[in-house]
N, C-alpha and C. Protein backbone atom coordinates (compact mmCIF):
# COMPACT_ATOMS: atom_id res chain seq x y z
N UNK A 1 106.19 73.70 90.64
CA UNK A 1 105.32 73.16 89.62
C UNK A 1 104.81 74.28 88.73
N UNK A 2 104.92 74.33 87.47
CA UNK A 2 104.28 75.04 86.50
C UNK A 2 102.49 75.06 86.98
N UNK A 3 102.18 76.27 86.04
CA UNK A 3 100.44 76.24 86.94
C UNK A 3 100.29 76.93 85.49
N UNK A 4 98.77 77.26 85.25
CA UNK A 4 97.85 77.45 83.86
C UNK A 4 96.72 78.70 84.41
N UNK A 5 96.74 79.52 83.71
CA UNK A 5 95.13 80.16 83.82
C UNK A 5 93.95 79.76 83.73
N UNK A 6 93.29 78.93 84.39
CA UNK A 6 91.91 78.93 84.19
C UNK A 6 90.56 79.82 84.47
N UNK A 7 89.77 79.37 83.83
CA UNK A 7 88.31 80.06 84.41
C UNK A 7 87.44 79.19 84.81
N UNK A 8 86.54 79.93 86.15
CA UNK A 8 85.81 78.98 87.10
C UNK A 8 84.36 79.71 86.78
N UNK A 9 83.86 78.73 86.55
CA UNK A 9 82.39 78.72 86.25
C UNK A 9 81.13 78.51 87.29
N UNK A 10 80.62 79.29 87.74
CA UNK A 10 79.49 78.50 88.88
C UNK A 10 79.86 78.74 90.48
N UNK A 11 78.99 78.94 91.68
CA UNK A 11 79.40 78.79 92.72
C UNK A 11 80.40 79.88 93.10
N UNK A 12 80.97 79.72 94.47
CA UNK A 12 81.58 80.94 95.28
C UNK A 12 82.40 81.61 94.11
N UNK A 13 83.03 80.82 93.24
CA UNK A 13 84.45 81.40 92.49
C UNK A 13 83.98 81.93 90.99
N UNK A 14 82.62 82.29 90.86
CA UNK A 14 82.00 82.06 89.37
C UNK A 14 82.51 83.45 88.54
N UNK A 15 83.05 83.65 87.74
CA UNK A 15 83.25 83.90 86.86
C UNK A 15 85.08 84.64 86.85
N UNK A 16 85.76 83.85 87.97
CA UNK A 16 87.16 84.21 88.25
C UNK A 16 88.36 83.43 87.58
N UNK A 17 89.36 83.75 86.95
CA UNK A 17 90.40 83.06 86.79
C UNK A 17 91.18 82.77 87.78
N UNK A 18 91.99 81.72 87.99
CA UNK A 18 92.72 80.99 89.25
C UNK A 18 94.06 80.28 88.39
N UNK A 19 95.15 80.51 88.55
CA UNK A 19 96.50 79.29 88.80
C UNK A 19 96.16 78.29 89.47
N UNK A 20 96.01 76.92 88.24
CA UNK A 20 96.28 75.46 89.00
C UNK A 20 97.31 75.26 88.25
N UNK A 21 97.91 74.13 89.34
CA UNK A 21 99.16 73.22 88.54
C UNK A 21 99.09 72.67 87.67
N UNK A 22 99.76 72.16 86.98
CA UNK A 22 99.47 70.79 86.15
C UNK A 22 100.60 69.98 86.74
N UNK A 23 100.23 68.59 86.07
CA UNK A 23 101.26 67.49 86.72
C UNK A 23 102.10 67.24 85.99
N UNK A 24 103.91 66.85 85.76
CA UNK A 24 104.77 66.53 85.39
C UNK A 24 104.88 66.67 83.90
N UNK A 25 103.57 66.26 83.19
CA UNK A 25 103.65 66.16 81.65
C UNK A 25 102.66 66.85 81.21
N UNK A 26 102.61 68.26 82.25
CA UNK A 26 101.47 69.24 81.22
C UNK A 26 100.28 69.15 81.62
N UNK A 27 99.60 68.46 81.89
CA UNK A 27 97.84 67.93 82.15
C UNK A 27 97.57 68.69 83.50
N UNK A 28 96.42 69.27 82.90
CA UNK A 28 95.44 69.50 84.13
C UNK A 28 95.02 68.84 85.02
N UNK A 29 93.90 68.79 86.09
CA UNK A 29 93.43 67.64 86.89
C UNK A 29 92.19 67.94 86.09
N UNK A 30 91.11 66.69 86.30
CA UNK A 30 89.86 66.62 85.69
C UNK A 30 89.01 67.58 86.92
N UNK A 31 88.84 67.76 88.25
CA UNK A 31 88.80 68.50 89.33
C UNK A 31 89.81 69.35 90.29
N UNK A 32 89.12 70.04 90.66
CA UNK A 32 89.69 70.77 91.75
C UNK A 32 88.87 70.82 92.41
N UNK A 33 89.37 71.38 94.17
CA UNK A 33 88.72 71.45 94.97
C UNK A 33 89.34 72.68 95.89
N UNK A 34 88.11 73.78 95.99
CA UNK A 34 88.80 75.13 96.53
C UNK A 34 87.92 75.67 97.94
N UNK A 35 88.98 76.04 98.80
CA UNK A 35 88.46 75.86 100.09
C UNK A 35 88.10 77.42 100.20
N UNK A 36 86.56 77.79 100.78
CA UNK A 36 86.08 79.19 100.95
C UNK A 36 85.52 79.17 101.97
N UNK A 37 86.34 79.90 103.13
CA UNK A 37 85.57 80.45 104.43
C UNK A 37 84.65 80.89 104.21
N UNK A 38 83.66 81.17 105.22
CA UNK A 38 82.31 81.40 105.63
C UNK A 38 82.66 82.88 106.03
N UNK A 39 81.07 84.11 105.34
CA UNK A 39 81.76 85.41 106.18
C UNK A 39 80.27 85.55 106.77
N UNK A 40 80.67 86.16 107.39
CA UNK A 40 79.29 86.34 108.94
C UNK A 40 79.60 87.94 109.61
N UNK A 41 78.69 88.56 109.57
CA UNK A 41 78.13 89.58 110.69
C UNK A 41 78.49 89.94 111.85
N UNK A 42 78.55 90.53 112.76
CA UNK A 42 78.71 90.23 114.19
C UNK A 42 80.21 90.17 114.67
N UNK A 43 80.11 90.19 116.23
CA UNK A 43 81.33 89.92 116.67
C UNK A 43 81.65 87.99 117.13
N UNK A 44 82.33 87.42 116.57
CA UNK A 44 82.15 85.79 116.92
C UNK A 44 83.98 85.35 117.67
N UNK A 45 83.83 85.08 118.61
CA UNK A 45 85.28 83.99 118.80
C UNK A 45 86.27 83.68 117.87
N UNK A 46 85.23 83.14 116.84
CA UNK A 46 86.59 82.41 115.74
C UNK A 46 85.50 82.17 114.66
N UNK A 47 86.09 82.34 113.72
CA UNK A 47 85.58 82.65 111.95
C UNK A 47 84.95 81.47 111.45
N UNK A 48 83.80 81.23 110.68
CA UNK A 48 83.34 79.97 110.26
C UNK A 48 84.36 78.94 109.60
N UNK A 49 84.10 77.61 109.63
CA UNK A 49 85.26 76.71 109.27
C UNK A 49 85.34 77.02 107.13
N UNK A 50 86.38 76.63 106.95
CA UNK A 50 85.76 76.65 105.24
C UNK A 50 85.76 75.65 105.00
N UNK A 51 84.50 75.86 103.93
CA UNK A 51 83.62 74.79 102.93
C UNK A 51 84.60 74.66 101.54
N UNK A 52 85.12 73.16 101.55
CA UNK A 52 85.63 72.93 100.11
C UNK A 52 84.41 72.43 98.98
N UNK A 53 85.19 73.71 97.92
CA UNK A 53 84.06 73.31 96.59
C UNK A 53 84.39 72.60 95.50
N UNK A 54 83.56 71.98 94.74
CA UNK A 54 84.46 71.29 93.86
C UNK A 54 83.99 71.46 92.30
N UNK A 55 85.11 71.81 91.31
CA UNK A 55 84.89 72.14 90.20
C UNK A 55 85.64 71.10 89.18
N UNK A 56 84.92 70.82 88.49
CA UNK A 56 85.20 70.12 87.49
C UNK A 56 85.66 70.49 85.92
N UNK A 57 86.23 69.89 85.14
CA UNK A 57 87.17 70.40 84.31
C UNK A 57 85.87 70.12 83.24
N UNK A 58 85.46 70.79 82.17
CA UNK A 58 84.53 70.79 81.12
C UNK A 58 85.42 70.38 79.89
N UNK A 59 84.86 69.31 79.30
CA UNK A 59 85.52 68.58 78.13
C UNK A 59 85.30 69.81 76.95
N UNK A 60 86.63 69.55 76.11
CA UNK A 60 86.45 70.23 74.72
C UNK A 60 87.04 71.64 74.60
N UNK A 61 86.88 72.23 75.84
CA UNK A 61 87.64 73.36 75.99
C UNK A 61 89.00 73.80 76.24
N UNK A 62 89.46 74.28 75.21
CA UNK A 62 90.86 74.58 75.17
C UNK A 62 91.58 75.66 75.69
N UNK A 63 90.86 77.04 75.51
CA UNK A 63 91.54 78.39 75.72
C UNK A 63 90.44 79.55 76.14
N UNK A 64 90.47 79.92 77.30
CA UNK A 64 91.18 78.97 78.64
C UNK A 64 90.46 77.78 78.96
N UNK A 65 91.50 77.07 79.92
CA UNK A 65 90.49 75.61 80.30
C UNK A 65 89.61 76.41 81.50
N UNK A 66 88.24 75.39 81.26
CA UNK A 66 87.14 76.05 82.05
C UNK A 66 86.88 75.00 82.76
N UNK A 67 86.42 75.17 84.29
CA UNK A 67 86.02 74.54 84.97
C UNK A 67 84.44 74.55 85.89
N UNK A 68 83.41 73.61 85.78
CA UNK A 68 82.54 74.03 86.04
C UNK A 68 81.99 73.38 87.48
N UNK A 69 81.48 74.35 88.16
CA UNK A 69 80.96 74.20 89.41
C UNK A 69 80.23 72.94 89.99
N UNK A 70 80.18 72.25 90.81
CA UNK A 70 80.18 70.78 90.91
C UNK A 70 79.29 70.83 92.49
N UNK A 71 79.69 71.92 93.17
CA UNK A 71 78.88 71.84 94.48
C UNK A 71 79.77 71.22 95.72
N UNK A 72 79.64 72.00 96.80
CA UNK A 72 80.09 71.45 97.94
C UNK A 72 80.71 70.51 98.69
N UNK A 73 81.87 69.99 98.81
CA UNK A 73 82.13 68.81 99.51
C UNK A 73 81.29 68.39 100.77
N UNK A 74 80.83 67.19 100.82
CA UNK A 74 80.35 67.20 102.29
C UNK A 74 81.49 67.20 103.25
N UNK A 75 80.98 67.85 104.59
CA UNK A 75 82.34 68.57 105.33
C UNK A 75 82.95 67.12 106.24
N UNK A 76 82.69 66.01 106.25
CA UNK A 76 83.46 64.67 106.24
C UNK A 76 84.48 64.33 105.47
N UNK A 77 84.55 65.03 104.38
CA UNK A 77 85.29 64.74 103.44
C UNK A 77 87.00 65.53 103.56
């Protein structure tokens, strides 16, 4: 799949560019959702689970498409 430069606005990924796909005819998704382990201190068993975040695509913007920070999935999801 072809993928695009974007920039992420807000939250763990804020002010980074990222490769998303687009789908079949070019288009972005209106969201994404990007999964970021937990970092912690100490010696632990096994590493915190990761928290998916979710960013949303900001209307009007063309170059680059920007996506803005949306907040946490609840971890049910």
């Amino acid at each position: 799949m072809p993928a695009v430069e974007v920039w992420l606005l807000g939250g763990p990924a804020d002010g980074r560019f990222t490769h998303i796909e687009v789908d079949d005819d070019g288009s972005l998704p209106q969201a994404i959702v990007l999964a970021q382990s937990g970092t912690y201190l100490g010696a632990r068993e096994h590493p915190s689970p990761p928290v998916q975040h979710r960013y949303l695509r900001r209307a009007g913007e063309v170059d680059p498409p920007t996506f803005q920070y949306d907040g946490p999935l609840p971890q049910d999801q």
